[in-house]
Protein backbone atom coordinates (compact mmCIF):
# COMPACT_ATOMS: atom_id res chain seq x y z
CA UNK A 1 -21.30 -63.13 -42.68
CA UNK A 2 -19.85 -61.69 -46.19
CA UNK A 3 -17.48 -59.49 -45.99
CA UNK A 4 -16.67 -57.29 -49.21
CA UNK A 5 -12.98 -56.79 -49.80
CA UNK A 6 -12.93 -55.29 -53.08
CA UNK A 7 -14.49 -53.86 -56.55
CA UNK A 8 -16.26 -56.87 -57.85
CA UNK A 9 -14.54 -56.34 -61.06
CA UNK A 10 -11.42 -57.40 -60.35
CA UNK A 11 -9.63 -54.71 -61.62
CA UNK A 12 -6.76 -53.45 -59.69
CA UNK A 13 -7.69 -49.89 -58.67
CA UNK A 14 -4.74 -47.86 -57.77
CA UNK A 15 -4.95 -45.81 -54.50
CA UNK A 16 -3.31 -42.40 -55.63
CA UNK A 17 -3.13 -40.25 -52.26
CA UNK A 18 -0.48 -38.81 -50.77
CA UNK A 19 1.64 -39.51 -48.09
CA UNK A 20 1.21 -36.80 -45.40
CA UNK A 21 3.74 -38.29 -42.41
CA UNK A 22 7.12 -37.13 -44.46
CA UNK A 23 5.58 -33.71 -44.53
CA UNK A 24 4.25 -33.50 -40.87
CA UNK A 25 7.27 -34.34 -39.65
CA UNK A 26 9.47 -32.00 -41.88
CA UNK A 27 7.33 -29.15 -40.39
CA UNK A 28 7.86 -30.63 -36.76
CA UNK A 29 11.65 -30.13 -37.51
CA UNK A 30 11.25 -26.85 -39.37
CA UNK A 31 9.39 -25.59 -35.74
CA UNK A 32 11.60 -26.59 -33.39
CA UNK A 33 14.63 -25.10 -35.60
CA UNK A 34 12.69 -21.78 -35.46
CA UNK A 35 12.09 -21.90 -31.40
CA UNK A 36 15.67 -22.71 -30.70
CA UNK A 37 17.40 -20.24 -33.33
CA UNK A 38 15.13 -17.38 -31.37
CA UNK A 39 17.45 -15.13 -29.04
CA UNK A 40 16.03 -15.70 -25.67
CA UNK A 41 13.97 -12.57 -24.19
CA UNK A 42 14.68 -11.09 -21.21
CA UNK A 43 11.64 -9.01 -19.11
CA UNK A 44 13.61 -6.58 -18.04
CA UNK A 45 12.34 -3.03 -18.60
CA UNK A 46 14.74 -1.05 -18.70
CA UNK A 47 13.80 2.78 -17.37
CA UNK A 48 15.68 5.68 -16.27
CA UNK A 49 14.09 6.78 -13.30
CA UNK A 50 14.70 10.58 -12.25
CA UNK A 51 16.26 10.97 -9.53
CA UNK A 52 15.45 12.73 -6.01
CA UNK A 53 17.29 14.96 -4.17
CA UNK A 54 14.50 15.19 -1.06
CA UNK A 55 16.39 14.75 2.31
CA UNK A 56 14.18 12.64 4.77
CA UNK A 57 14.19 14.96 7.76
CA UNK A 58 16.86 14.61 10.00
CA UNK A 59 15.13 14.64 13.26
CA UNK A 60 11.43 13.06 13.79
CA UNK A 61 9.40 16.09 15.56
CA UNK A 62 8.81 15.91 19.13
CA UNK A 63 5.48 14.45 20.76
CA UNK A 64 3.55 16.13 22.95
CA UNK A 65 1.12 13.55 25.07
CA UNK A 66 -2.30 15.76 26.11
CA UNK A 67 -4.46 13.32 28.46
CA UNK A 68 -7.87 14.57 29.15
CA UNK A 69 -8.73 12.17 32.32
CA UNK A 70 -12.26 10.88 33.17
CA UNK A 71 -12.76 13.76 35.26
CA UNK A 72 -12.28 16.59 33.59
CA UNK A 73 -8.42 16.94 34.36
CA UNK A 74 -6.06 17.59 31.55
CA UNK A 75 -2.19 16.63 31.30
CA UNK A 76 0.38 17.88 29.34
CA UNK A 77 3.70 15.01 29.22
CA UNK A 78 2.42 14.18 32.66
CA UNK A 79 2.31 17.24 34.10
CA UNK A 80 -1.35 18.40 35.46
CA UNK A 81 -2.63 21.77 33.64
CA UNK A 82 -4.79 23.44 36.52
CA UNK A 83 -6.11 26.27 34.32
CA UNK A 84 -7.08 27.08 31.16
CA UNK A 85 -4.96 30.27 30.66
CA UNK A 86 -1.40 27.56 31.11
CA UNK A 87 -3.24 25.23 28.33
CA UNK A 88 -3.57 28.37 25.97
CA UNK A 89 0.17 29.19 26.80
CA UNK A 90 1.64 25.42 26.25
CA UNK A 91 -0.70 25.55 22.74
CA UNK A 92 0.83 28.91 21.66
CA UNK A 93 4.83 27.56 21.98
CA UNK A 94 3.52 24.96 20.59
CA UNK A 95 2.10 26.37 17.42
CA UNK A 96 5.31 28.57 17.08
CA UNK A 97 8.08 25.95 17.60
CA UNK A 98 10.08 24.86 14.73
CA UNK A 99 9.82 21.70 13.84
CA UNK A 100 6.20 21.73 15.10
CA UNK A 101 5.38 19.25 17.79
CA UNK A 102 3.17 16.02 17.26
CA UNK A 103 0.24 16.21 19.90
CA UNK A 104 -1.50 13.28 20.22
CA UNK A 105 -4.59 14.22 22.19
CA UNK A 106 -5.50 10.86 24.67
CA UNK A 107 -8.70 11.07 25.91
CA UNK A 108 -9.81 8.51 28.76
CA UNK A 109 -12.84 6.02 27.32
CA UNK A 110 -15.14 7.67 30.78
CA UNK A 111 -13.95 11.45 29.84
CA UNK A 112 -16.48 13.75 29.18
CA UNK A 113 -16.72 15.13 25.64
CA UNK A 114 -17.27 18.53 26.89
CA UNK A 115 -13.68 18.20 28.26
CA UNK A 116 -11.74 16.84 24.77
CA UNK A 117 -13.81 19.44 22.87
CA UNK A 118 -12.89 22.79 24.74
CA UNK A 119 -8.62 20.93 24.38
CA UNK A 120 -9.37 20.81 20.17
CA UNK A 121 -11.06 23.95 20.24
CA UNK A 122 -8.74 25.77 21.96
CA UNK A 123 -5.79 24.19 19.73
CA UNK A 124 -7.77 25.04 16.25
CA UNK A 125 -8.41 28.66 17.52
CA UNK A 126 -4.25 28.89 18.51
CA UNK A 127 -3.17 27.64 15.33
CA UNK A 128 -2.15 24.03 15.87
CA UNK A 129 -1.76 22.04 13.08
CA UNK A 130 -0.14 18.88 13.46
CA UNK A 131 -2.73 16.88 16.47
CA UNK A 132 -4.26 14.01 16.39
CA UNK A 133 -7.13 11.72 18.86
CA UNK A 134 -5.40 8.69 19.94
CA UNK A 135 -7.86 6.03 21.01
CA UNK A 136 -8.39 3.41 24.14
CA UNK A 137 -6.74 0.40 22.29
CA UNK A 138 -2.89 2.66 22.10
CA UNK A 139 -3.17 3.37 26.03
CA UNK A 140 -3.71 -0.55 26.91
């Protein structure tokens, strides 16, 4: 096996290139002079936020529990309603008290629809605003 080392010739060709290293390095330096002479950033966003002046109320408003049972029998806090004239009643002090009363309207799983709609009914036609249908899983 031959191996060819050189120009035949035997002239001494020069090798005229330049010497990159010097240069890489230079700009290595050069880089890391820039990152470290940076001012370090903070993320901080500054912001003036306005400023409220809304009171959270002082007292929550009271709860009123109305449980329609699986018979047809209706409870206000607990305490059996025997006619429809003393749920109208209840509904109207209701409607008028300041703060206005929470209902939460608790109808048995077995109660009859009939029953839980003629309670909302009669609360929509008194003016009642603030009621809401509580379901099985909050009376377990």
């Amino acid at each position: 096996m031959g191996m060819n080392v050189g120009s035949g010739s035997g002239e001494g060709d020069m090798m005229v290139e330049m010497n990159t290293t010097p240069l890489i390095d230079l700009m290595l330096v050069l880089i890391v002079m820039l990152i470290m002479s940076l001012p370090p950033q903070t993320h901080a966003v500054k912001l003036d936020m306005p400023v409220t002046d809304n009171e959270p109320p002082p007292i929550p408003p009271p709860v009123i529990d109305i449980v329609v049972d699986f018979d047809g029998s209706t409870y206000w806090n607990s305490e059996l309603i025997t006619s429809g004239a003393q749920l109208q009643s209840y509904l109207k002090s209701a409607a008028r008290a300041e703060p206005r009363p929470e209902i939460h309207l608790k109808p048995n799983k077995l109660a009859k629809y009939d029953s839980v709609a003629k309670v909302l009914a009669t609360a929509q036609r008194l003016g009642v605003k603030n009621i809401g249908i509580l379901g099985n899983e909050a009376l377990e």
